[in-house]
PDB file of N, CA and C in Angstrom:
ATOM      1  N   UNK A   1      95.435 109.652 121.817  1.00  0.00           N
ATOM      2  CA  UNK A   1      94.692 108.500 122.291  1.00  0.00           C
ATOM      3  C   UNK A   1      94.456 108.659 123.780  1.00  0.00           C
ATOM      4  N   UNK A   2      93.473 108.750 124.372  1.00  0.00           N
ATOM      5  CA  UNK A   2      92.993 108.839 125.333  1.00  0.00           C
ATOM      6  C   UNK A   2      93.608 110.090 126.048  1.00  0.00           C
ATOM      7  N   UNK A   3      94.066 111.380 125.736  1.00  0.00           N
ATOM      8  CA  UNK A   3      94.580 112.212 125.936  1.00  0.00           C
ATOM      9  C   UNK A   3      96.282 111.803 126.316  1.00  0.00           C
ATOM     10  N   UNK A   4      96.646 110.953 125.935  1.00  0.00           N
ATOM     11  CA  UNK A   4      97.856 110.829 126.135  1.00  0.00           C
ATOM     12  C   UNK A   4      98.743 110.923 124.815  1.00  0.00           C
ATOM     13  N   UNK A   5      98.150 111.804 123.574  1.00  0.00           N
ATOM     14  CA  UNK A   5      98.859 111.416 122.690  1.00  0.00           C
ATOM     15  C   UNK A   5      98.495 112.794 121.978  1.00  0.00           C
ATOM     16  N   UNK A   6      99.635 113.791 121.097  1.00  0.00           N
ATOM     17  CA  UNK A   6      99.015 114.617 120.258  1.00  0.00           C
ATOM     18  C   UNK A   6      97.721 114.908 119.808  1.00  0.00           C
ATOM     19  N   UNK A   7      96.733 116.207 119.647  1.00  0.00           N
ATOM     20  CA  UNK A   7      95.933 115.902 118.523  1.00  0.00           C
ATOM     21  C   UNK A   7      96.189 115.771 117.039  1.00  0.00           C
ATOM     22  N   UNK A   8      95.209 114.595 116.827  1.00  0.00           N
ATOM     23  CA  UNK A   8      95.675 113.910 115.374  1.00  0.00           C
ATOM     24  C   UNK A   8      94.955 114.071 114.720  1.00  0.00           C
ATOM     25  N   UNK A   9      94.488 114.132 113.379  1.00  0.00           N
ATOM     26  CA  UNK A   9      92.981 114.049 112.599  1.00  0.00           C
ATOM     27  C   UNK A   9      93.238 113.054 111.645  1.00  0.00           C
ATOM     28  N   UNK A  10      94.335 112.509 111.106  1.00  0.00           N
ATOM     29  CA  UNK A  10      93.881 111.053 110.527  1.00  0.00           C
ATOM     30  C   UNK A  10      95.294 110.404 110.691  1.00  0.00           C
ATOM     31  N   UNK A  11      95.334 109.173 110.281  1.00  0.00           N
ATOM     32  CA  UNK A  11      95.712 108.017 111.122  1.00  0.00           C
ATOM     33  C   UNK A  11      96.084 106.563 109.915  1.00  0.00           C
ATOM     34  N   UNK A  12      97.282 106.639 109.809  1.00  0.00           N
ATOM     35  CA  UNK A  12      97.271 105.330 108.710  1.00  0.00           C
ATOM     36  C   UNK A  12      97.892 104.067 109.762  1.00  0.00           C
ATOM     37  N   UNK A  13      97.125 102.697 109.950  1.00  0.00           N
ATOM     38  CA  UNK A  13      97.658 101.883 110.558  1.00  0.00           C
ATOM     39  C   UNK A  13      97.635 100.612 109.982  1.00  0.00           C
ATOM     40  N   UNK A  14      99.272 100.427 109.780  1.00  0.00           N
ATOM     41  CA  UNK A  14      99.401  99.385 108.505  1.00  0.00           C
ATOM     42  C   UNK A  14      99.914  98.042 109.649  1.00  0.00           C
ATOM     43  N   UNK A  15      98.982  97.260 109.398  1.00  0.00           N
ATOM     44  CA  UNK A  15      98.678  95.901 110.321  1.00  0.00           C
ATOM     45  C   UNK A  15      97.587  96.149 111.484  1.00  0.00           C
ATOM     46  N   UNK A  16      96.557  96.317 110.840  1.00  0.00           N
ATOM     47  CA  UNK A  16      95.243  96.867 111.968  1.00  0.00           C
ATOM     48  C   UNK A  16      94.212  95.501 112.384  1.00  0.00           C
ATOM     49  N   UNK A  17      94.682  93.947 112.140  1.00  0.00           N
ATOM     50  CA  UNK A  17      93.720  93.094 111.862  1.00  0.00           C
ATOM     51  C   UNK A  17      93.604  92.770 113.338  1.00  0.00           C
ATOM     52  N   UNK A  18      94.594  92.855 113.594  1.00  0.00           N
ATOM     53  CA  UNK A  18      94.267  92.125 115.454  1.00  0.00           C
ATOM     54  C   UNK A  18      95.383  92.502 116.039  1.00  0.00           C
ATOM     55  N   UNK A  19      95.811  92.330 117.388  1.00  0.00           N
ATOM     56  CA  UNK A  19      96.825  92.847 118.426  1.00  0.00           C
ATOM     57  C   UNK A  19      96.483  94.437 118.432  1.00  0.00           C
ATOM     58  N   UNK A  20      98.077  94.606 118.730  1.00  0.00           N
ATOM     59  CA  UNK A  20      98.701  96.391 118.953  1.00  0.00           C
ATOM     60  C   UNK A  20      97.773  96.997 117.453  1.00  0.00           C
ATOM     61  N   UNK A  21      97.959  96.428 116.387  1.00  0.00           N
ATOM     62  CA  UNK A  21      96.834  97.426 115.444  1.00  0.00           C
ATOM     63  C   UNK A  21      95.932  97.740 115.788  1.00  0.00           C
ATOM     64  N   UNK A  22      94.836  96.497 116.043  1.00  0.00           N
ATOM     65  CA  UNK A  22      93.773  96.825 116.129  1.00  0.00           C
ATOM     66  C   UNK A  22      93.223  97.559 117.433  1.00  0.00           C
ATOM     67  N   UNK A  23      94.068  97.465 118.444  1.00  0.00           N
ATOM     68  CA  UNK A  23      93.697  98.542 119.768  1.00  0.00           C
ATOM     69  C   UNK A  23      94.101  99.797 118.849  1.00  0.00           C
ATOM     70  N   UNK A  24      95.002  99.852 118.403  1.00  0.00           N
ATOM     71  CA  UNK A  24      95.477 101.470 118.038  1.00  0.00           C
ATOM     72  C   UNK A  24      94.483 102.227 117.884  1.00  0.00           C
ATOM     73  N   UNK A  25      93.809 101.032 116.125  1.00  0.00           N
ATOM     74  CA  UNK A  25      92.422 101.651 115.532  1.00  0.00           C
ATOM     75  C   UNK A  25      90.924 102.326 116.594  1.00  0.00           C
ATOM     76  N   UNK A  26      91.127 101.263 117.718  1.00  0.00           N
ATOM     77  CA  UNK A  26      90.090 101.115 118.917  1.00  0.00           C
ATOM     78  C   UNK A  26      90.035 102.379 119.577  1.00  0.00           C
ATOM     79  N   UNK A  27      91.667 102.748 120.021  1.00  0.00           N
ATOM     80  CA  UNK A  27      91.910 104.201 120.904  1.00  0.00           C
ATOM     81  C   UNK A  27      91.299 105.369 119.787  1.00  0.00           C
ATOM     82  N   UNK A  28      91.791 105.494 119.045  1.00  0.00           N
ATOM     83  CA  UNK A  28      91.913 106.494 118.247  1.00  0.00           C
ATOM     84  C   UNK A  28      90.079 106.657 117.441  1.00  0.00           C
ATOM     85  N   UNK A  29      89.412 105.432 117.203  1.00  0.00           N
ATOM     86  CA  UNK A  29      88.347 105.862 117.069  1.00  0.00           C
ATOM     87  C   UNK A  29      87.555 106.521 117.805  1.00  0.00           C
ATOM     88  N   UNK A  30      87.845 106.062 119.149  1.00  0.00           N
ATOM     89  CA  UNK A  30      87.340 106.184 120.483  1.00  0.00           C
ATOM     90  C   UNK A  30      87.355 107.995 121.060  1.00  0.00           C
ATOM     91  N   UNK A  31      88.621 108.608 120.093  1.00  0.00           N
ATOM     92  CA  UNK A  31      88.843 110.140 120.074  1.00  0.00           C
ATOM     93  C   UNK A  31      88.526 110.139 119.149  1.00  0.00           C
ATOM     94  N   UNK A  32      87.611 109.837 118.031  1.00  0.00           N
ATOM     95  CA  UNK A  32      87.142 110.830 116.625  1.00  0.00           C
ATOM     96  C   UNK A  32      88.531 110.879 115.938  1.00  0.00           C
ATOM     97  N   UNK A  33      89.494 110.244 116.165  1.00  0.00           N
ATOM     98  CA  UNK A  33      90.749 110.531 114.873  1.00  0.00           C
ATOM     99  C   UNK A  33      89.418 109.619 113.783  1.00  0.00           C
ATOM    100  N   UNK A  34      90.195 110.287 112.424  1.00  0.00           N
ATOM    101  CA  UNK A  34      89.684 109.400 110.881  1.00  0.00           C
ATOM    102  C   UNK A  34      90.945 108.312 111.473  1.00  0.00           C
ATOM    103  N   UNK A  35      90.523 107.727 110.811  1.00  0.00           N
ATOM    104  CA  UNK A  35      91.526 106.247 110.757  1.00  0.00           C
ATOM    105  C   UNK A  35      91.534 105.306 109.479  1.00  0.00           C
ATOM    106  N   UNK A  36      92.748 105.270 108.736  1.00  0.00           N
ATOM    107  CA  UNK A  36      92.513 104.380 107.234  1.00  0.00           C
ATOM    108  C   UNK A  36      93.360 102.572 108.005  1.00  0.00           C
ATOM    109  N   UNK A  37      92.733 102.082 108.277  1.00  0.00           N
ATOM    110  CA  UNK A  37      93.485 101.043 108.740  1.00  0.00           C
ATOM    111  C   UNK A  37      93.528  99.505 107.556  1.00  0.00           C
ATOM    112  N   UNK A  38      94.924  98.945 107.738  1.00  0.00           N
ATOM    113  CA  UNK A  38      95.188  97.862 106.608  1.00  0.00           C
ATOM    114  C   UNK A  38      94.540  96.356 107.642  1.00  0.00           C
ATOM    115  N   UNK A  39      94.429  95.528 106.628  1.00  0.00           N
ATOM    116  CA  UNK A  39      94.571  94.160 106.793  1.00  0.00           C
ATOM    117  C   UNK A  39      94.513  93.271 105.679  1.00  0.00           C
ATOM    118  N   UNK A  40      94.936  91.678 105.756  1.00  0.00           N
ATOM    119  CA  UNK A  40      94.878  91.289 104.769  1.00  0.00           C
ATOM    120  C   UNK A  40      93.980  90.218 104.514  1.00  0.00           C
ATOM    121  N   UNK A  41      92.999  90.441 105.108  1.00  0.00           N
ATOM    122  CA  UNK A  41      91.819  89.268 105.122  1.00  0.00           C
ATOM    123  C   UNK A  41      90.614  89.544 105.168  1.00  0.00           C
ATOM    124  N   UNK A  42      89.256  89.107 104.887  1.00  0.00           N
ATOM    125  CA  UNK A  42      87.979  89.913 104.891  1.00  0.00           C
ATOM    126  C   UNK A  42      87.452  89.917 106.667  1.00  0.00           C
ATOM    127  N   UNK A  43      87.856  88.839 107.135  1.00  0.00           N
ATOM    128  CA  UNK A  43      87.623  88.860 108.993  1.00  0.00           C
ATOM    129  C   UNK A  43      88.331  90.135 109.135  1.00  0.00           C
ATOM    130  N   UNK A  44      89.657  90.902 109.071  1.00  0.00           N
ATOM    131  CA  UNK A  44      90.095  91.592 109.416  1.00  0.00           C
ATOM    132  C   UNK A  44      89.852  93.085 108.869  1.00  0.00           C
ATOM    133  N   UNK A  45      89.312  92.926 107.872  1.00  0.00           N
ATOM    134  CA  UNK A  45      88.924  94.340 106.985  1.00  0.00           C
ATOM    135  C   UNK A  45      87.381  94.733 107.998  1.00  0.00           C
ATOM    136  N   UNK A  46      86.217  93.553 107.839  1.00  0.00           N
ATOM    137  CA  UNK A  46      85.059  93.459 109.073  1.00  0.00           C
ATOM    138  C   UNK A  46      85.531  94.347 109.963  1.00  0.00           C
ATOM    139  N   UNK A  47      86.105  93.969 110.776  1.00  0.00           N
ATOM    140  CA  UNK A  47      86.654  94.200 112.269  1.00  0.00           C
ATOM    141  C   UNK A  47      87.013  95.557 111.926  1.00  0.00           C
ATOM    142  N   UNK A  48      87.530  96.631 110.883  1.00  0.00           N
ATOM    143  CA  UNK A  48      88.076  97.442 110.853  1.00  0.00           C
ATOM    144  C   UNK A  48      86.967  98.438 110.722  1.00  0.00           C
ATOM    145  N   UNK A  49      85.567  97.830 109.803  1.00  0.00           N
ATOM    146  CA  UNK A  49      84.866  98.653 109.162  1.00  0.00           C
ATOM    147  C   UNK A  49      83.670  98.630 110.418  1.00  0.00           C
ATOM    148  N   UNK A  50      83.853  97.844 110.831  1.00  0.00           N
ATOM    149  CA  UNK A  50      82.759  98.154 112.035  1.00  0.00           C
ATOM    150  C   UNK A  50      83.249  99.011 113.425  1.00  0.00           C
ATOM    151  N   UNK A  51      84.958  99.432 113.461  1.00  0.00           N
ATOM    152  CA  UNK A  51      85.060 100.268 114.135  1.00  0.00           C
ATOM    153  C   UNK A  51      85.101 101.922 113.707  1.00  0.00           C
ATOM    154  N   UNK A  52      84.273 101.749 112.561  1.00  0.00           N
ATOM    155  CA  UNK A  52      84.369 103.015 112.025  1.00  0.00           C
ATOM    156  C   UNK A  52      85.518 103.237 111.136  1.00  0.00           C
ATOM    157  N   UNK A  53      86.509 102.303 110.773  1.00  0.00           N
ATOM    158  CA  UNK A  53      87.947 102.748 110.375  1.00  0.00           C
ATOM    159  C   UNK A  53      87.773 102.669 108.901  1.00  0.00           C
ATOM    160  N   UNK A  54      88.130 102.976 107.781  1.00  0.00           N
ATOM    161  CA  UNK A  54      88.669 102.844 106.854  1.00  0.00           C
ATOM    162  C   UNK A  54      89.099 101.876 106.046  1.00  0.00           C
ATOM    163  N   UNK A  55      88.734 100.628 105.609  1.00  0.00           N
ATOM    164  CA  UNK A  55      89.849  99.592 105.570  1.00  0.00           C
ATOM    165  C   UNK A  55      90.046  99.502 104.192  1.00  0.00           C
ATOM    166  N   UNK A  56      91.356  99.212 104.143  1.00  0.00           N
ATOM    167  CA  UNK A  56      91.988  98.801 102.835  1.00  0.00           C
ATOM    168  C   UNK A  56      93.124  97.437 103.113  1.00  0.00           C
ATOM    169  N   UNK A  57      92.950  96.373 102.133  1.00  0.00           N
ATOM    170  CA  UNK A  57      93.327  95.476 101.831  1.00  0.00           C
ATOM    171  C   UNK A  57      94.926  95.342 101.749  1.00  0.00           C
ATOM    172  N   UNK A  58      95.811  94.840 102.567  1.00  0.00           N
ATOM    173  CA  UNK A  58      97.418  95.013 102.146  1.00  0.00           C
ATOM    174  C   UNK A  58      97.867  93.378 102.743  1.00  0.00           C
ATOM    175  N   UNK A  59      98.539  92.672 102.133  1.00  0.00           N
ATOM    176  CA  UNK A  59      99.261  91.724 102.433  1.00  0.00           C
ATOM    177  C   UNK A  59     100.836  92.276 102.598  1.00  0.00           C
ATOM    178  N   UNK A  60     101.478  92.414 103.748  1.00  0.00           N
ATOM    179  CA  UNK A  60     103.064  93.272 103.685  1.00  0.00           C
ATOM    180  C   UNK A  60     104.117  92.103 102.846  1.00  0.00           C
ATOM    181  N   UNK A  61     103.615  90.834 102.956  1.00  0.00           N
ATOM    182  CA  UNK A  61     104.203  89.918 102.589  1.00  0.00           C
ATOM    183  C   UNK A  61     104.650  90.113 100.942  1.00  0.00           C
ATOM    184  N   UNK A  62     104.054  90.555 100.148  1.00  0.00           N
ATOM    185  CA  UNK A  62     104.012  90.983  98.882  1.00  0.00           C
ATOM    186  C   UNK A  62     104.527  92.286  98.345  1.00  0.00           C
ATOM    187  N   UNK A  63     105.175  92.176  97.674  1.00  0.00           N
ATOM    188  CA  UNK A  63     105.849  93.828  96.611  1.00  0.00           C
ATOM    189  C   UNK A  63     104.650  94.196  96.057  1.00  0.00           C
ATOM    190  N   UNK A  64     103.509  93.371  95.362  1.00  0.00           N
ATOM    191  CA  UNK A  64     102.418  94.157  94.913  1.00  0.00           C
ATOM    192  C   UNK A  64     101.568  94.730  95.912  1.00  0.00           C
ATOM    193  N   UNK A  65     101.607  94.050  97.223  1.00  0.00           N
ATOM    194  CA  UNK A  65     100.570  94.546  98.266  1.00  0.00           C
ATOM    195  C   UNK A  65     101.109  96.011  98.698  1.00  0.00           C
ATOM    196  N   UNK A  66     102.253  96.241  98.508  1.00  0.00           N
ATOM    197  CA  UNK A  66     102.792  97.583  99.372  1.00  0.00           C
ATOM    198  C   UNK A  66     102.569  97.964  98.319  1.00  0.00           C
ATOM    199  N   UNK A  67     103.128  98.420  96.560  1.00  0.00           N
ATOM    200  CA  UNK A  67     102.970  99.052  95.811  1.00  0.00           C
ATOM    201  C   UNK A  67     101.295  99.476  96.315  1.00  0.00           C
ATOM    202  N   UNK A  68     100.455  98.362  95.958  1.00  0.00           N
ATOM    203  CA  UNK A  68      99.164  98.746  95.545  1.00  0.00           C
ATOM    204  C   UNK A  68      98.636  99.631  96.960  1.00  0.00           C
ATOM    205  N   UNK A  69      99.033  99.536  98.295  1.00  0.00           N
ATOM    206  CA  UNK A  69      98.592 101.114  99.254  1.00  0.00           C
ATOM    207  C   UNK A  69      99.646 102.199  98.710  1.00  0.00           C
ATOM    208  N   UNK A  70     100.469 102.340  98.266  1.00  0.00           N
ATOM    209  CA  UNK A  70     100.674 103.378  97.829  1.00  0.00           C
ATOM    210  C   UNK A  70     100.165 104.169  96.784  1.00  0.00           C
ATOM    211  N   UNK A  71      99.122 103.350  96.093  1.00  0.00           N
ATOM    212  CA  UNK A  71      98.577 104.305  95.197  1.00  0.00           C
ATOM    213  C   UNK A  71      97.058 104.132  96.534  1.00  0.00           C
ATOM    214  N   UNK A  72      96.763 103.120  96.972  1.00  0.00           N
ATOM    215  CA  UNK A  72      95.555 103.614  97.650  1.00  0.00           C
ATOM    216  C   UNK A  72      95.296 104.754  98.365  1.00  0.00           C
ATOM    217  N   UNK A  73      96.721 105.059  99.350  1.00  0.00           N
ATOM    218  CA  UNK A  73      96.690 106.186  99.407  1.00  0.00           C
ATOM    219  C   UNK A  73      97.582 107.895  99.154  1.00  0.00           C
ATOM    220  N   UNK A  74      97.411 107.433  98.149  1.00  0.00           N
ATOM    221  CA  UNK A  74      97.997 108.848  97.160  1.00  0.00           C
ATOM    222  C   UNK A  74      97.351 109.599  97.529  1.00  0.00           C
ATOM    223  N   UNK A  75      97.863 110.919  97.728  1.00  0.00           N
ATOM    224  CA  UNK A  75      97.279 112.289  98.050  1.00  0.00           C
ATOM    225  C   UNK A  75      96.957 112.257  99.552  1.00  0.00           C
ATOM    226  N   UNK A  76      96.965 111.505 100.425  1.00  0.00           N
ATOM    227  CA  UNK A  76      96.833 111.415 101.340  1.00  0.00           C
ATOM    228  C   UNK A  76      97.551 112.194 102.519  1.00  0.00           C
ATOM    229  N   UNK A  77      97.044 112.746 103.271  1.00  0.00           N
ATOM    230  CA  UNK A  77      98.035 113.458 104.492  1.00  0.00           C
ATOM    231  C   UNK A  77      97.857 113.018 105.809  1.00  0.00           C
ATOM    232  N   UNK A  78      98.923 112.243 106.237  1.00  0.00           N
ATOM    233  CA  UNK A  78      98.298 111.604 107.607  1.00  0.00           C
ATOM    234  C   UNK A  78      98.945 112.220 108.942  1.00  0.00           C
ATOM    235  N   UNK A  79      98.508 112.386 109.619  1.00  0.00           N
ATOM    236  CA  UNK A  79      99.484 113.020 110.635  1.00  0.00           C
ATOM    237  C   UNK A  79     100.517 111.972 111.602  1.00  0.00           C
ATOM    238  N   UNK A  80      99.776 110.726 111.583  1.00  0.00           N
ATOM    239  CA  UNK A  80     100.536 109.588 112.227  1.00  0.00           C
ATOM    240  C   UNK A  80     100.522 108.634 110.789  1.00  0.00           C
ATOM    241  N   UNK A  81     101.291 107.775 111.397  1.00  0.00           N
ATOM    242  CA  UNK A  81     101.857 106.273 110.673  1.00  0.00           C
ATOM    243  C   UNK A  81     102.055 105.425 111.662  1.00  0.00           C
ATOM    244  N   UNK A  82     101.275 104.512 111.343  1.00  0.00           N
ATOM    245  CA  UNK A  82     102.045 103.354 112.679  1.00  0.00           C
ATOM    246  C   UNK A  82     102.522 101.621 111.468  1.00  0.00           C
ATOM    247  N   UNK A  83     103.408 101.216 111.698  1.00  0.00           N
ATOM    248  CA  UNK A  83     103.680 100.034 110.630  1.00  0.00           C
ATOM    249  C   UNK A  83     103.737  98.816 111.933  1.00  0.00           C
ATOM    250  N   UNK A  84     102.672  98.347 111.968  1.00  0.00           N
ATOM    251  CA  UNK A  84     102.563  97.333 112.910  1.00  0.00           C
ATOM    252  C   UNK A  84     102.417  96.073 112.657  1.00  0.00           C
ATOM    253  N   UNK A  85     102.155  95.567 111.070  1.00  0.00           N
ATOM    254  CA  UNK A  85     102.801  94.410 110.315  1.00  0.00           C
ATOM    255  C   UNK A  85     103.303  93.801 110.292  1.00  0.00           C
ATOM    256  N   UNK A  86     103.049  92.229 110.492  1.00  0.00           N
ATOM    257  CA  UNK A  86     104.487  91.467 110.239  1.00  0.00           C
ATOM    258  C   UNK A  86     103.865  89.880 110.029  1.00  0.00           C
ATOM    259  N   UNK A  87     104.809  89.291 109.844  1.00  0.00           N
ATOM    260  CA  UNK A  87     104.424  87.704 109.357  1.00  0.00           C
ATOM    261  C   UNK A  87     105.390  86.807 110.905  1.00  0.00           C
ATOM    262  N   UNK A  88     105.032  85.619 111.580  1.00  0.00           N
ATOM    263  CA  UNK A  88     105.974  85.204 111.846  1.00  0.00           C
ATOM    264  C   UNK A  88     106.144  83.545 111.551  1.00  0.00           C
ATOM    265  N   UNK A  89     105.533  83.319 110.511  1.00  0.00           N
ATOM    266  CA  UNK A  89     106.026  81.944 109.598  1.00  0.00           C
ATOM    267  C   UNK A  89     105.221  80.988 109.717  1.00  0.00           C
ATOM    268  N   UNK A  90     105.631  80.041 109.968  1.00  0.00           N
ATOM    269  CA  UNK A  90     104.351  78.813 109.967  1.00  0.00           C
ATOM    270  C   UNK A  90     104.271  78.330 111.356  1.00  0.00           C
ATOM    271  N   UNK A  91     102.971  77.845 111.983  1.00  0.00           N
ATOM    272  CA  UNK A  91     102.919  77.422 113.035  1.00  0.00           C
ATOM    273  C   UNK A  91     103.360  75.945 113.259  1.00  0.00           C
ATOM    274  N   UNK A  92     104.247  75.903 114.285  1.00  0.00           N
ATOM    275  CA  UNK A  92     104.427  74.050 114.412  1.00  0.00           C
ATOM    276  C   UNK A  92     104.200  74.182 115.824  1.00  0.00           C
ATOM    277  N   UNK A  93     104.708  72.897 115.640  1.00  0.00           N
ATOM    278  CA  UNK A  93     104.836  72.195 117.646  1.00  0.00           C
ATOM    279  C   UNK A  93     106.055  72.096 118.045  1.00  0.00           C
ATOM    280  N   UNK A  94     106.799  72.165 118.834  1.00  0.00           N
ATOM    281  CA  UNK A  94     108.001  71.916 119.578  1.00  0.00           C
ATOM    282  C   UNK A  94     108.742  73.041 119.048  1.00  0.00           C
ATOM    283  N   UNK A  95     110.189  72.617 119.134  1.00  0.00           N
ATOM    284  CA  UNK A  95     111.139  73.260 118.363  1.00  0.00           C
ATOM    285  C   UNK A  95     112.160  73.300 117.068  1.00  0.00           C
ATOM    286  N   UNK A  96     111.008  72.628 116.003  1.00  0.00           N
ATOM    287  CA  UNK A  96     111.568  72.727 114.772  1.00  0.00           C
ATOM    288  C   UNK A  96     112.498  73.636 114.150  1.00  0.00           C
ATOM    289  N   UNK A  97     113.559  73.629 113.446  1.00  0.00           N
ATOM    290  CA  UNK A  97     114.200  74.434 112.904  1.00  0.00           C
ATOM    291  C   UNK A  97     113.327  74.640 111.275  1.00  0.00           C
ATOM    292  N   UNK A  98     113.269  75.915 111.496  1.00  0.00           N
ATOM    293  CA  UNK A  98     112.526  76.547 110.000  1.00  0.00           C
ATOM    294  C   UNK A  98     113.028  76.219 108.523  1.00  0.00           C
ATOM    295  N   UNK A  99     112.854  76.166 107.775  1.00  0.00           N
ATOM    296  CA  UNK A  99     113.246  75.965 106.220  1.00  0.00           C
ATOM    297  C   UNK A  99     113.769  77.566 105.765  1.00  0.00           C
ATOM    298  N   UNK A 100     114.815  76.914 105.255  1.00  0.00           N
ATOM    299  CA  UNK A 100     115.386  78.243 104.316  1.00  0.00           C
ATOM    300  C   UNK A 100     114.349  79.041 103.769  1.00  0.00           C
ATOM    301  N   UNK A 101     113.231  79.016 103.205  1.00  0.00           N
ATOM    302  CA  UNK A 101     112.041  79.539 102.670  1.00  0.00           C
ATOM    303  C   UNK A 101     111.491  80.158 103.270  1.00  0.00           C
ATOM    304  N   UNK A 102     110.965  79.800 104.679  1.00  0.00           N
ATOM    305  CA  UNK A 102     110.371  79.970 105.513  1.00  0.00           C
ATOM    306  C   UNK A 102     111.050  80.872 106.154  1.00  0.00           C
ATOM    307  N   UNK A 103     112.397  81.150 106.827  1.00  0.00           N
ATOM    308  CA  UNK A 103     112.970  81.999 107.326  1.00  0.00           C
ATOM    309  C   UNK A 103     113.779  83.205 107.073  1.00  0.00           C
ATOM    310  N   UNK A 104     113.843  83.010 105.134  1.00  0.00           N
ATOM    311  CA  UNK A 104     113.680  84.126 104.712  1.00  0.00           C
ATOM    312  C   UNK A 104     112.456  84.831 104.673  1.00  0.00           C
ATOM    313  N   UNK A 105     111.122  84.379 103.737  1.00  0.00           N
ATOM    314  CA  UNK A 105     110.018  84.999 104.218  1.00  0.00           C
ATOM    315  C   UNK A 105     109.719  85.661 105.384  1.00  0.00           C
ATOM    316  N   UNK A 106     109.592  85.425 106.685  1.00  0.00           N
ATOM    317  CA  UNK A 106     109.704  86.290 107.821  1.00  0.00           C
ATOM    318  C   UNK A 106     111.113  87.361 108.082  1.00  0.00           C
ATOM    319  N   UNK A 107     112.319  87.123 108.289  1.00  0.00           N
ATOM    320  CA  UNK A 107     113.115  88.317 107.378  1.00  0.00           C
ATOM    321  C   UNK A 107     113.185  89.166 106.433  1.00  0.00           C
ATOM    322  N   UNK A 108     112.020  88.895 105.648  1.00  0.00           N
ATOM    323  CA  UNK A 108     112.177  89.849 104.318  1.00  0.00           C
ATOM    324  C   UNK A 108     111.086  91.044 104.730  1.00  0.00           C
ATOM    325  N   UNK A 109     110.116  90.235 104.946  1.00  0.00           N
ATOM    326  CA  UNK A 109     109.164  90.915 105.540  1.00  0.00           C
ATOM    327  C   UNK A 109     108.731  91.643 106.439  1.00  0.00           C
ATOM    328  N   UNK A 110     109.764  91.437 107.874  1.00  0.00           N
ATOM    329  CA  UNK A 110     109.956  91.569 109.200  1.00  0.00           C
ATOM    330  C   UNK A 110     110.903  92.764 109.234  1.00  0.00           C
ATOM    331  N   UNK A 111     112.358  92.402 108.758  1.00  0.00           N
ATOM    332  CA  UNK A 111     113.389  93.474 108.871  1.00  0.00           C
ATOM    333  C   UNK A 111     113.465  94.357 108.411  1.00  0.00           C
TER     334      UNK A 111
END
């Protein structure tokens, strides 16, 4: 990425919808890496396919969402991995204490 990083030729970046993903996808298009980048929303798949990237559909939140990129990308050889994914629960105001539900979900998903 911007010569500060190995040469790479493809690129899996699992949480590419916005933040640290989606710059990743940004640098790396920006050098001609291929890039297969995840998200779990059609705003965020957009955003992926108009930087040239790859996109495939993953919710990390889900056992079927991870199964199902692993067959998406079967056979695949990537030279990087970046897992930049994560959930961090529901939005409130102040300083609510979270629900048992709620704070496993972001632990399960997170850790």
């Amino acid at each position: 990425m911007s010569g500060t990083a190995p040469a790479v030729g493809q690129v899996l970046v699992i949480g590419a919808s916005r933040g640290i993903g989606l710059e990743l996808v940004r640098q790396y298009r920006a050098d001609g890496v291929q890039v297969t980048a995840t998200a779990r929303d059609d705003d965020g798949l957009a955003r992926l396919a108009a930087l040239g990237a790859q996109p495939l559909r993953l919710d990390v939140a889900t056992a079927a969402g991870c199964s199902g990129l692993a067959w998406q990308v079967d056979g695949a050889q990537f030279d990087a991995v970046w897992l930049v994914a994560g959930v961090y629960g529901p939005r409130q105001t102040g300083l609510q204490t979270p629900t048992q539900d709620e704070f496993d979900a972001v632990m399960h998903t997170n850790v």
